[in-house]
N, C-alpha and C. Protein backbone atom coordinates (compact mmCIF):
# COMPACT_ATOMS: atom_id res chain seq x y z
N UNK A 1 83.62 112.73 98.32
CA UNK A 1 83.77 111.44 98.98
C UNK A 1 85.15 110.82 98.71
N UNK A 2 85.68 110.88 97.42
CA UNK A 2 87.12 110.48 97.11
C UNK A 2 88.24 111.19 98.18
N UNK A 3 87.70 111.92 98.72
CA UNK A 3 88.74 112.64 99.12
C UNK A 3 88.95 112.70 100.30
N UNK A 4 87.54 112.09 101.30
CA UNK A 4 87.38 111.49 102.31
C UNK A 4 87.60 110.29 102.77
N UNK A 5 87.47 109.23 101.62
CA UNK A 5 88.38 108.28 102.08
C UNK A 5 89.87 107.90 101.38
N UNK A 6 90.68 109.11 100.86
CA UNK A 6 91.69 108.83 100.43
C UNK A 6 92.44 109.49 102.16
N UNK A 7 92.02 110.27 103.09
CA UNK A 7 91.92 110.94 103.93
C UNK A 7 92.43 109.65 104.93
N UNK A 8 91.17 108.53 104.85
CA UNK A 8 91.38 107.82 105.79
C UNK A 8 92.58 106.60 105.87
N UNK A 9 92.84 106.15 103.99
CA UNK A 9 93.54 105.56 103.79
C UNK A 9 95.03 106.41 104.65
N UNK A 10 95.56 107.14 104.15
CA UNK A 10 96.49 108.33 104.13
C UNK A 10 96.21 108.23 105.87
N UNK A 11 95.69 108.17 106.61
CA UNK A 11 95.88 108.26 108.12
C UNK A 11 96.03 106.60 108.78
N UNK A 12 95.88 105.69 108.04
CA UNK A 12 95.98 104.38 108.46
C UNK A 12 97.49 104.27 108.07
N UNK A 13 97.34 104.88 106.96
CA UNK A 13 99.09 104.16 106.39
C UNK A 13 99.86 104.92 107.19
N UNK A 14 99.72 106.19 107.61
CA UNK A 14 101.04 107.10 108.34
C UNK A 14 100.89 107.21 110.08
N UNK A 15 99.82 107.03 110.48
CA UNK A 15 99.63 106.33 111.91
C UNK A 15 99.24 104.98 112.37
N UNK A 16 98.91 104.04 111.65
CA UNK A 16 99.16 102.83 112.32
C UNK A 16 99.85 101.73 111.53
N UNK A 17 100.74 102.44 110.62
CA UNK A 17 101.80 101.34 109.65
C UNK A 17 101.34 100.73 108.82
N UNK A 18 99.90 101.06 108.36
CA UNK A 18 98.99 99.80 107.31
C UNK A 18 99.49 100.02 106.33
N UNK A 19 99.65 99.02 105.35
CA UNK A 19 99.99 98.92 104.02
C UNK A 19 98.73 99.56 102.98
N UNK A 20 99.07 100.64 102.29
CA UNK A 20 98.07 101.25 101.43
C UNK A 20 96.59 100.31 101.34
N UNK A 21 97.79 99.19 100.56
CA UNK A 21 96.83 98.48 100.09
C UNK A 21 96.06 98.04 101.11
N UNK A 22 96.16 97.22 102.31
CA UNK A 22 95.20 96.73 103.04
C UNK A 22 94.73 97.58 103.81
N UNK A 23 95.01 98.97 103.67
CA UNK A 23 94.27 100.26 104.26
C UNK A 23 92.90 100.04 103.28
N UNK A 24 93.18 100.30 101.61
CA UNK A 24 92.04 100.63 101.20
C UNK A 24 91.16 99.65 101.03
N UNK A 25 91.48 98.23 101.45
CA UNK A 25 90.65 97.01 101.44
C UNK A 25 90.00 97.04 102.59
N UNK A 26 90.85 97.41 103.83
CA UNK A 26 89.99 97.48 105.03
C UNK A 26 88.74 98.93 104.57
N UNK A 27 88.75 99.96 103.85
CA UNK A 27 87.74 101.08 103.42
C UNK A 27 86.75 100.16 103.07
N UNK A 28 86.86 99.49 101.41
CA UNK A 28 86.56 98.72 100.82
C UNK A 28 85.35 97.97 101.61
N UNK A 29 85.99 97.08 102.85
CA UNK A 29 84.96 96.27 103.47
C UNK A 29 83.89 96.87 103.80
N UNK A 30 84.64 98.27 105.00
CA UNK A 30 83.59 98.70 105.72
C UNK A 30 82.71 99.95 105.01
N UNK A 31 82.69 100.11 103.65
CA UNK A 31 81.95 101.17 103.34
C UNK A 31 81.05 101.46 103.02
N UNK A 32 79.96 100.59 103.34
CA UNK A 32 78.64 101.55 104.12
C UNK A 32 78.65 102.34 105.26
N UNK A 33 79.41 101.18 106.26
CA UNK A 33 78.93 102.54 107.48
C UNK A 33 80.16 103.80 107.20
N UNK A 34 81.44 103.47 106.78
CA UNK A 34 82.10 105.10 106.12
C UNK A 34 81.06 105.92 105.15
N UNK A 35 80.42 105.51 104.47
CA UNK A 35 79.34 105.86 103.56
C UNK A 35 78.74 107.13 104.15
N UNK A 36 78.13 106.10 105.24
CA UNK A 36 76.87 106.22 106.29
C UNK A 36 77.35 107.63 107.51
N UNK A 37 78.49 107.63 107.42
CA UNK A 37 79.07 108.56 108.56
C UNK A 37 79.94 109.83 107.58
N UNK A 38 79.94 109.37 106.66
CA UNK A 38 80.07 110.57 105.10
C UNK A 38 78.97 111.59 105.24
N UNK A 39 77.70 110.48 105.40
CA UNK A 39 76.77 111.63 105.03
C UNK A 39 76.14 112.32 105.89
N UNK A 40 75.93 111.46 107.50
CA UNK A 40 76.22 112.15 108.79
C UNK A 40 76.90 113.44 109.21
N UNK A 41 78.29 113.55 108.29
CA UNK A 41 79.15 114.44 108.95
C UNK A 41 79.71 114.46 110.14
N UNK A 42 79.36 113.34 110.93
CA UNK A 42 78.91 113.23 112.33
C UNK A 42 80.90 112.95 113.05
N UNK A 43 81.39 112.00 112.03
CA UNK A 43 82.74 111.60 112.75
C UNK A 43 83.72 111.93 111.25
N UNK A 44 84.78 112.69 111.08
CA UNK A 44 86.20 113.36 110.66
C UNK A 44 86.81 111.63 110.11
N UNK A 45 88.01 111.98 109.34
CA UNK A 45 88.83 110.42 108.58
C UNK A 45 89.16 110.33 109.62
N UNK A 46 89.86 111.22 110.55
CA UNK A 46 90.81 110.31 111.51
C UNK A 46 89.65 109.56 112.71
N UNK A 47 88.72 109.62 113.28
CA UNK A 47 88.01 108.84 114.14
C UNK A 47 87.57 107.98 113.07
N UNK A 48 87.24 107.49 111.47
CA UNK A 48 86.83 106.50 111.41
C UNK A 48 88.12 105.52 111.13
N UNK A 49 89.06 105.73 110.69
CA UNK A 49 90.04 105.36 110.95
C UNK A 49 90.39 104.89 111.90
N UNK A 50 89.84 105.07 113.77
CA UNK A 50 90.74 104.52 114.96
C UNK A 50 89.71 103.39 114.90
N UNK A 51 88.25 104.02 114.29
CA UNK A 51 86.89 103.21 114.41
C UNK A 51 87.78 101.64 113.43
N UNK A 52 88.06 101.64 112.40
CA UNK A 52 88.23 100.40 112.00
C UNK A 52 89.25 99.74 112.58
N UNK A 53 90.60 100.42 112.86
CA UNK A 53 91.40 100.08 114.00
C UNK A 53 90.83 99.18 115.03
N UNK A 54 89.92 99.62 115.93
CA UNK A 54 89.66 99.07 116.73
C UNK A 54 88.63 97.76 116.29
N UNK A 55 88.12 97.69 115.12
CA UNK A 55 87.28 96.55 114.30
C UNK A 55 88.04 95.42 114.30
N UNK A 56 89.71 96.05 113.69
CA UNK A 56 90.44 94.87 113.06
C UNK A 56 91.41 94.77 113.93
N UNK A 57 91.45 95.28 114.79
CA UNK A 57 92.22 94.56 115.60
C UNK A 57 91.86 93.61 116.84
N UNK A 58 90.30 93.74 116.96
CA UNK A 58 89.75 92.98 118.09
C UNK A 58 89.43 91.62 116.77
N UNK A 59 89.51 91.46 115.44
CA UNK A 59 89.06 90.24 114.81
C UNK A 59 90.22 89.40 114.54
């Protein structure tokens, strides 16, 4: 799991300019459903990554 969302941090910061830090705060918030889609297998770092993208940028 560490390594899945160091995955996602690491794709926020180098494709959409996020600052580490508020990469791993935005993880932070949403991690149940990253949790939840961990254990799914169902969606890869980079789709949950566009997934919070598109969270925080419509708020």
């Amino acid at each position: 799991m560490p390594a899945f969302t160091i995955s996602i941090i690491n794709y926020l910061a180098k494709y959409y300019y996020i600052n580490s830090d508020e990469a791993k705060e935005m993880v932070n918030d949403e991690w149940d459903y990253i949790e939840q889609e961990y254990i799914n297998g169902s969606n890869t770092p980079k789709d949950i990554a566009k997934y919070l993208i598109s969270l925080y940028m419509v708020a």
